[in-house]
PDB file of N, CA and C in Angstrom:
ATOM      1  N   UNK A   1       8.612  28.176 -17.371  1.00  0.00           N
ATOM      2  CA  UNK A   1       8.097  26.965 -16.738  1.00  0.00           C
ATOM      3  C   UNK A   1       9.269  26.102 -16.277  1.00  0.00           C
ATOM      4  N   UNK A   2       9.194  25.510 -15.696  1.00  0.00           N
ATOM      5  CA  UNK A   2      10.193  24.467 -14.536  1.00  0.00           C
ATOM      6  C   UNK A   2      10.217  23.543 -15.388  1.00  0.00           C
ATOM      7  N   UNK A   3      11.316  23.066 -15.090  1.00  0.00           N
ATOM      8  CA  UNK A   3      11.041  21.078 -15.601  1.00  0.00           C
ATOM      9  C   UNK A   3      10.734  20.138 -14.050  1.00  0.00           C
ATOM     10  N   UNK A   4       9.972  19.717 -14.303  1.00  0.00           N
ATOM     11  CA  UNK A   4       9.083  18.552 -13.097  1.00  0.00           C
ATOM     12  C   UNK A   4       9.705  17.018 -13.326  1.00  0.00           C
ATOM     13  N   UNK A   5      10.187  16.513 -12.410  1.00  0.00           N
ATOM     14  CA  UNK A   5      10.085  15.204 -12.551  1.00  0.00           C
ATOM     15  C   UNK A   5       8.751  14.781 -11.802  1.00  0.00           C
ATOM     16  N   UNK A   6       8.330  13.520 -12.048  1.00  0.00           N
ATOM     17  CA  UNK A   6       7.218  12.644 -11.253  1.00  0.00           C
ATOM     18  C   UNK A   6       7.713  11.849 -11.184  1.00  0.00           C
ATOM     19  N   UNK A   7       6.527  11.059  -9.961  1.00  0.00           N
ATOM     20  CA  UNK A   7       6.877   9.146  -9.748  1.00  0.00           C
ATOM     21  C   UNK A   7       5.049   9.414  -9.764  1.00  0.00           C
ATOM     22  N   UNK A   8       4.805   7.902  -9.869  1.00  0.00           N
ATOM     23  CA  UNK A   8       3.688   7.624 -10.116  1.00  0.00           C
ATOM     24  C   UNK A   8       2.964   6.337  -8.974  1.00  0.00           C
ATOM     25  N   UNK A   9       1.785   6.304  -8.839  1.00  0.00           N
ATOM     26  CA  UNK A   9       1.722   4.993  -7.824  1.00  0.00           C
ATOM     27  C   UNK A   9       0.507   4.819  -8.471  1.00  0.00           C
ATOM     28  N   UNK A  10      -0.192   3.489  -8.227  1.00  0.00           N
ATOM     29  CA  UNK A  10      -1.143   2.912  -9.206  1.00  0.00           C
ATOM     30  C   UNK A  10      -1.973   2.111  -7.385  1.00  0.00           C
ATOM     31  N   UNK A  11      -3.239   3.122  -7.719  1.00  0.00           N
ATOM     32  CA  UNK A  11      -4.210   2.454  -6.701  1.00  0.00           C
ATOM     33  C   UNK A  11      -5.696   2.153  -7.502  1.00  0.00           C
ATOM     34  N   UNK A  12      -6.876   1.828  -6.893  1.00  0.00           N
ATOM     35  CA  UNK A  12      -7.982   1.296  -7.068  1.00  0.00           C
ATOM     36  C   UNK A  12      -9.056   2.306  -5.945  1.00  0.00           C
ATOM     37  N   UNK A  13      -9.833   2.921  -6.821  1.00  0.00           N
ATOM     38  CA  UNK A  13     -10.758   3.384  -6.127  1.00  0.00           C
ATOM     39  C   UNK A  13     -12.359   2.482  -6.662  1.00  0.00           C
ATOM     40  N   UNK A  14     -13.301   2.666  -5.332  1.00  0.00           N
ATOM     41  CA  UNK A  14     -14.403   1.677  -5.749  1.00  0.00           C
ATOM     42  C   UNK A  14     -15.545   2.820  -5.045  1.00  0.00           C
ATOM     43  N   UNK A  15     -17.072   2.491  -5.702  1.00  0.00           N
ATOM     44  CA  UNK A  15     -18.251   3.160  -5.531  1.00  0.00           C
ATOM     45  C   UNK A  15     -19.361   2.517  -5.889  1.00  0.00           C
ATOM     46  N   UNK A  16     -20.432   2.388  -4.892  1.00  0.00           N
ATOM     47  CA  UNK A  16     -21.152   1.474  -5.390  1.00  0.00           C
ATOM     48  C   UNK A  16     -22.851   2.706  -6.370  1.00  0.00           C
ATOM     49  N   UNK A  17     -21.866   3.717  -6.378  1.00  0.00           N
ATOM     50  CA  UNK A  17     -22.794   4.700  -7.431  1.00  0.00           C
ATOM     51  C   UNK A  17     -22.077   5.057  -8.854  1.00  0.00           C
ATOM     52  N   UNK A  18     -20.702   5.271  -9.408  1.00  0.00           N
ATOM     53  CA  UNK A  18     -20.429   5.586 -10.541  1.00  0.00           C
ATOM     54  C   UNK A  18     -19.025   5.347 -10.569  1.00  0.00           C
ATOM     55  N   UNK A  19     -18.486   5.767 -11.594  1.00  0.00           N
ATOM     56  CA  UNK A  19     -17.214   5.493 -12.077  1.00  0.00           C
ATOM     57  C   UNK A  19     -16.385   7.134 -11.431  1.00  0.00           C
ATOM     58  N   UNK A  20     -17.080   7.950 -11.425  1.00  0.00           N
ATOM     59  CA  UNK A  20     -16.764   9.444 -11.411  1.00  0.00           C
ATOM     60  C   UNK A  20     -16.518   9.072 -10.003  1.00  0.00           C
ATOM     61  N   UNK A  21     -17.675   8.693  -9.402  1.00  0.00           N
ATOM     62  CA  UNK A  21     -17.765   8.760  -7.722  1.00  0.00           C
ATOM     63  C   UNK A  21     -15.732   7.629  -7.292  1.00  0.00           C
ATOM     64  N   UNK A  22     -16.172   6.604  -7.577  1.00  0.00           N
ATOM     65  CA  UNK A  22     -14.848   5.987  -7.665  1.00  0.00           C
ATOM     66  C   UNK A  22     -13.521   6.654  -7.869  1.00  0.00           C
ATOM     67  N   UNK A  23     -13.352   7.670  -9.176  1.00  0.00           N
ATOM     68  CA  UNK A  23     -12.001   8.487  -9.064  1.00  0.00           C
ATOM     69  C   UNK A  23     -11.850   9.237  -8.151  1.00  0.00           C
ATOM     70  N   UNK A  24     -13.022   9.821  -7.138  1.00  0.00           N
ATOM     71  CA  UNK A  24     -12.948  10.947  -6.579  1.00  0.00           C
ATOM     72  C   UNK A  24     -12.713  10.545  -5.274  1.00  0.00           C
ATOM     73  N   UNK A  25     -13.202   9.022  -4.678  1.00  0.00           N
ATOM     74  CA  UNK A  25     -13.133   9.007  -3.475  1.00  0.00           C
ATOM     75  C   UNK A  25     -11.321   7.995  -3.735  1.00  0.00           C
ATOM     76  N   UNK A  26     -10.445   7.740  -4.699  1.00  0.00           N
ATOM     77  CA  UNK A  26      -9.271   7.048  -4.593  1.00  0.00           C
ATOM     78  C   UNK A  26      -8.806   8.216  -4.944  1.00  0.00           C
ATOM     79  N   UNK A  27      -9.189   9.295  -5.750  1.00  0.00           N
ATOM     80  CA  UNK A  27      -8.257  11.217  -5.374  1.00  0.00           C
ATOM     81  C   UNK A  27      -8.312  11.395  -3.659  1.00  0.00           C
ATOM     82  N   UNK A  28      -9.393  12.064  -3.585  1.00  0.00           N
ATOM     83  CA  UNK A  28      -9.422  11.695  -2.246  1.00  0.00           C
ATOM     84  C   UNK A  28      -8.748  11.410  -0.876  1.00  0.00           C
ATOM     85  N   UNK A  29      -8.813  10.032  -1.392  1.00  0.00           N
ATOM     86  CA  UNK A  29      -7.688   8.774   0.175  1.00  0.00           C
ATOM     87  C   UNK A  29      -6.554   9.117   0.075  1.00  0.00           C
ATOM     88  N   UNK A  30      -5.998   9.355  -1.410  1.00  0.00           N
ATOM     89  CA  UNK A  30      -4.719   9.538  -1.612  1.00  0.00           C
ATOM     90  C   UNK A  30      -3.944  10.766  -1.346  1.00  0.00           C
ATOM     91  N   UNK A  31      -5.370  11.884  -1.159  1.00  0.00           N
ATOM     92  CA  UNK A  31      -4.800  13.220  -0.903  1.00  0.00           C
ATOM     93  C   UNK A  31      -4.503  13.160   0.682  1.00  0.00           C
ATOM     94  N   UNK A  32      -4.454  11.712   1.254  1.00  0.00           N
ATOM     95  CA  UNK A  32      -4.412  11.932   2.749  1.00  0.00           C
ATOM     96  C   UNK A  32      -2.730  11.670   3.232  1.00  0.00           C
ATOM     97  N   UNK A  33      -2.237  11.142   2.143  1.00  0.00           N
ATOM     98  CA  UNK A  33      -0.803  10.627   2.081  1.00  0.00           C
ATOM     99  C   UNK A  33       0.630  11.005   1.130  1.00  0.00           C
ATOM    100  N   UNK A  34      -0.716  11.656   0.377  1.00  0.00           N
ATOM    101  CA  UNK A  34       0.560  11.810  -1.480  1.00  0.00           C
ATOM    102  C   UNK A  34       0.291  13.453  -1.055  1.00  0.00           C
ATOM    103  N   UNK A  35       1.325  13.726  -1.205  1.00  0.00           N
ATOM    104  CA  UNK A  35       1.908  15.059  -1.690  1.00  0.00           C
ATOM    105  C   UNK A  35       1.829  15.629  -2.966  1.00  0.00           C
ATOM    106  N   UNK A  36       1.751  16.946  -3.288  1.00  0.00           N
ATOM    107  CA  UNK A  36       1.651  17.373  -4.810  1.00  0.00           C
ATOM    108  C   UNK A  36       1.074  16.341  -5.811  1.00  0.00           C
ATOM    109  N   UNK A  37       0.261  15.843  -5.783  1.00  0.00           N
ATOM    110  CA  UNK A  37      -0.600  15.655  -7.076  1.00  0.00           C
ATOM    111  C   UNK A  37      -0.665  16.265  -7.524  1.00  0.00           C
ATOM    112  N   UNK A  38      -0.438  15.720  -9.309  1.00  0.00           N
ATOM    113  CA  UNK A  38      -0.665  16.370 -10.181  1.00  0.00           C
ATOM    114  C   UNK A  38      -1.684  16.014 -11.486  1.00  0.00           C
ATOM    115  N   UNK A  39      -2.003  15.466 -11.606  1.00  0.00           N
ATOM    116  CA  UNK A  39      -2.600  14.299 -12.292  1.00  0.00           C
ATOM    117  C   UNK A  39      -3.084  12.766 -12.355  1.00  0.00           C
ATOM    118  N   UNK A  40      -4.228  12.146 -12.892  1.00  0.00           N
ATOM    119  CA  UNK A  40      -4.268  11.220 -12.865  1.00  0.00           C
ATOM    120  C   UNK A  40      -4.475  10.111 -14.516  1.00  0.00           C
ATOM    121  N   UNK A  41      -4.965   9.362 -14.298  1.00  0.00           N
ATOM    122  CA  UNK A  41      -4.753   8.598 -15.421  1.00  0.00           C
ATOM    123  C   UNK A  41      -5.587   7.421 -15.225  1.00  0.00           C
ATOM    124  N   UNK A  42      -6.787   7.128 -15.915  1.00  0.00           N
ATOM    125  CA  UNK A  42      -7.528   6.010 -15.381  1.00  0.00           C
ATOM    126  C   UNK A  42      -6.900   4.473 -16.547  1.00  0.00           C
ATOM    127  N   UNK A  43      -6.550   3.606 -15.611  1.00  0.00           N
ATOM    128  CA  UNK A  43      -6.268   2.382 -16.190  1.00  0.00           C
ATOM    129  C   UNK A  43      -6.628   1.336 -16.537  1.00  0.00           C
ATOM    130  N   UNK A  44      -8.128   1.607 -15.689  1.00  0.00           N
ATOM    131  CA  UNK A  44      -8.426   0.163 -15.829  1.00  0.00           C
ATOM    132  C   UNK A  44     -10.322   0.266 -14.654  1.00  0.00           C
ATOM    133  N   UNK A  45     -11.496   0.104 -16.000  1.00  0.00           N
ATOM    134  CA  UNK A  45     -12.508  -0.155 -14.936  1.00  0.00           C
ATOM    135  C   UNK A  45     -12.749  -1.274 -15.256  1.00  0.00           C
ATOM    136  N   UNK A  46     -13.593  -1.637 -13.899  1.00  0.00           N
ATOM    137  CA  UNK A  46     -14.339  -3.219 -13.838  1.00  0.00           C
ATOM    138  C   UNK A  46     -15.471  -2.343 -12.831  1.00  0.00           C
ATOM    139  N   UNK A  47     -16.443  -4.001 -12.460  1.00  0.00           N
ATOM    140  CA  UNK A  47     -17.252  -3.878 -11.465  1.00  0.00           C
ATOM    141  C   UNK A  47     -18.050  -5.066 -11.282  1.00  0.00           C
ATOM    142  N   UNK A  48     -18.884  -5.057 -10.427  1.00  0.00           N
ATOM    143  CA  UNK A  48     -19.479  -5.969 -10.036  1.00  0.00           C
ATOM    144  C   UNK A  48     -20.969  -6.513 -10.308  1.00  0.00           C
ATOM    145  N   UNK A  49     -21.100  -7.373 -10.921  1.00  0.00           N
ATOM    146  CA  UNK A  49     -22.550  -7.266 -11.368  1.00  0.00           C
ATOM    147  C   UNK A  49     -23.010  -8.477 -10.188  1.00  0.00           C
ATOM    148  N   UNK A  50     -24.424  -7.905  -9.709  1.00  0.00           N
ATOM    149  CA  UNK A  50     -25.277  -8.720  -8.829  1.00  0.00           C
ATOM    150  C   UNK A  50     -27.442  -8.674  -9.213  1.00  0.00           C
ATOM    151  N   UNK A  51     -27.312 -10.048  -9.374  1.00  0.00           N
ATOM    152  CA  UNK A  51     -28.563 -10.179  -9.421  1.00  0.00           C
ATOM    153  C   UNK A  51     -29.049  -8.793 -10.923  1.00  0.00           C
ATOM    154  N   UNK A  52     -28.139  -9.077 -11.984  1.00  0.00           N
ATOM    155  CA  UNK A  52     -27.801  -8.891 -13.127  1.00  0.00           C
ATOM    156  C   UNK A  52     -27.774  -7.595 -13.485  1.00  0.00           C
ATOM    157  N   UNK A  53     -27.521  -6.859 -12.934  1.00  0.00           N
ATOM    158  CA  UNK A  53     -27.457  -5.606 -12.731  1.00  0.00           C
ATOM    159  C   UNK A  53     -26.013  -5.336 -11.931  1.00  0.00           C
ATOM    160  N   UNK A  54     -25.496  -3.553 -12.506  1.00  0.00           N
ATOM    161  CA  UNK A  54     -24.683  -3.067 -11.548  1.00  0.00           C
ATOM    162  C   UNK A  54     -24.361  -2.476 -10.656  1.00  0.00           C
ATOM    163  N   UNK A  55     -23.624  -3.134  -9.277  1.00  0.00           N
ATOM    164  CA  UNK A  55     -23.858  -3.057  -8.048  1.00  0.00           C
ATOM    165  C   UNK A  55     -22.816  -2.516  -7.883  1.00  0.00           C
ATOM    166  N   UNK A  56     -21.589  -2.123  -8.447  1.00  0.00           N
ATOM    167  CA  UNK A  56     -20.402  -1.745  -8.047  1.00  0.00           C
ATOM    168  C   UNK A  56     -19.526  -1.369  -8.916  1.00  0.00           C
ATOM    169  N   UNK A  57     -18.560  -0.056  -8.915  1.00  0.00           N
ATOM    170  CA  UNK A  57     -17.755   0.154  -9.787  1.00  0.00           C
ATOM    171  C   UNK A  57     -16.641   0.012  -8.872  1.00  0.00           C
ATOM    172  N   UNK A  58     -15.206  -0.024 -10.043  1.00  0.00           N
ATOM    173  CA  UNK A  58     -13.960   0.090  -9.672  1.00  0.00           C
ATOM    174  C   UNK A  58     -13.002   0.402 -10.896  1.00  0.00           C
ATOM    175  N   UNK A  59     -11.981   1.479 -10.369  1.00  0.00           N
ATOM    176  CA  UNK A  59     -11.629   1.871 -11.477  1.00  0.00           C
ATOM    177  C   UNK A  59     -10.023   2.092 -10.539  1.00  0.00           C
ATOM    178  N   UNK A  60      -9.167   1.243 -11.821  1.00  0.00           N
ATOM    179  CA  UNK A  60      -7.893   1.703 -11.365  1.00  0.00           C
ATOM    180  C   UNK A  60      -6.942   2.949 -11.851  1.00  0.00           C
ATOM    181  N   UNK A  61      -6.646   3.781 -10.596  1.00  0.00           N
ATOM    182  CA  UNK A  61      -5.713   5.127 -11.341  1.00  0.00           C
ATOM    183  C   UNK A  61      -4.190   4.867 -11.123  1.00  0.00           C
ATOM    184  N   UNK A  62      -3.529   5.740 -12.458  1.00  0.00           N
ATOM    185  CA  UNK A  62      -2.085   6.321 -11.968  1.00  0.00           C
ATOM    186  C   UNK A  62      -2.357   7.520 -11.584  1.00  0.00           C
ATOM    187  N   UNK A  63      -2.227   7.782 -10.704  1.00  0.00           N
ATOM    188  CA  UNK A  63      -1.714   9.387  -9.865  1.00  0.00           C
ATOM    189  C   UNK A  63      -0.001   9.624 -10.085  1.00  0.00           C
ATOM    190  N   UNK A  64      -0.007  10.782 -10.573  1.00  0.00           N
ATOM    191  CA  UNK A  64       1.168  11.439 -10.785  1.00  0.00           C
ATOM    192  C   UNK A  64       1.688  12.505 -10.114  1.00  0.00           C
ATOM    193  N   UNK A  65       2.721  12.115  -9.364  1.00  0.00           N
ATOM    194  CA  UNK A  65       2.812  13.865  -8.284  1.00  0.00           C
ATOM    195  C   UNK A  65       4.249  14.085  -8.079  1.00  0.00           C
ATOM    196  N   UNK A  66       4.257  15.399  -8.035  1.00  0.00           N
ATOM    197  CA  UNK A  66       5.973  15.731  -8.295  1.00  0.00           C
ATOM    198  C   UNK A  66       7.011  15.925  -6.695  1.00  0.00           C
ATOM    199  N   UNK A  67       8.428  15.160  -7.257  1.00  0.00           N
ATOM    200  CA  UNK A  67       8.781  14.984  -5.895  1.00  0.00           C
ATOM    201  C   UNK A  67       9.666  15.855  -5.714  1.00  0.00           C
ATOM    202  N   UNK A  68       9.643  16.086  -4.195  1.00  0.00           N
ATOM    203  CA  UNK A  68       9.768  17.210  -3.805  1.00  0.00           C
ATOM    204  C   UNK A  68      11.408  17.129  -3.387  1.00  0.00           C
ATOM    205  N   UNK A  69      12.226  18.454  -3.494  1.00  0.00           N
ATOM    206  CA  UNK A  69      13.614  18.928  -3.221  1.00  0.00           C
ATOM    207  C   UNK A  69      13.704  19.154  -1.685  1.00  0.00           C
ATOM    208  N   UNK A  70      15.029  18.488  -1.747  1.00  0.00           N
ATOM    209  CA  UNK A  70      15.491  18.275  -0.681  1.00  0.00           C
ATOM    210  C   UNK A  70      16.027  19.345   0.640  1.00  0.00           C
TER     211      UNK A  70
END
């Protein structure tokens, strides 16, 4: 096995159906820009409550992806 370094970047994905739906669509966006992902890491949910009920998730990730040789 290799030794890997990473860097990490810390975004916010949101869904107004689940927490799952939320990681998948901020995997996702990020697969439109980040290179080699490798992992993620959830940091942090919240959401939105309306008319007392929940209307919205959000969940913040670290994505971890290995950088690439020069």
């Amino acid at each position: 096995m290799s030794d890997h370094i990473y860097k990490k970047i810390e975004i916010v994905g949101s869904s107004s159906t689940s927490v799952e739906e939320a990681i998948t669509n901020a995997v996702n966006r990020a697969a439109k820009s980040v290179k080699h992902m490798r992992w993620f890491e959830v940091s942090e949910i919240r959401g939105h409550i309306d008319d007392q009920k929940v209307a919205h998730f959000q969940v913040g990730l670290k994505i971890g992806f290995t950088i690439e040789d020069k």
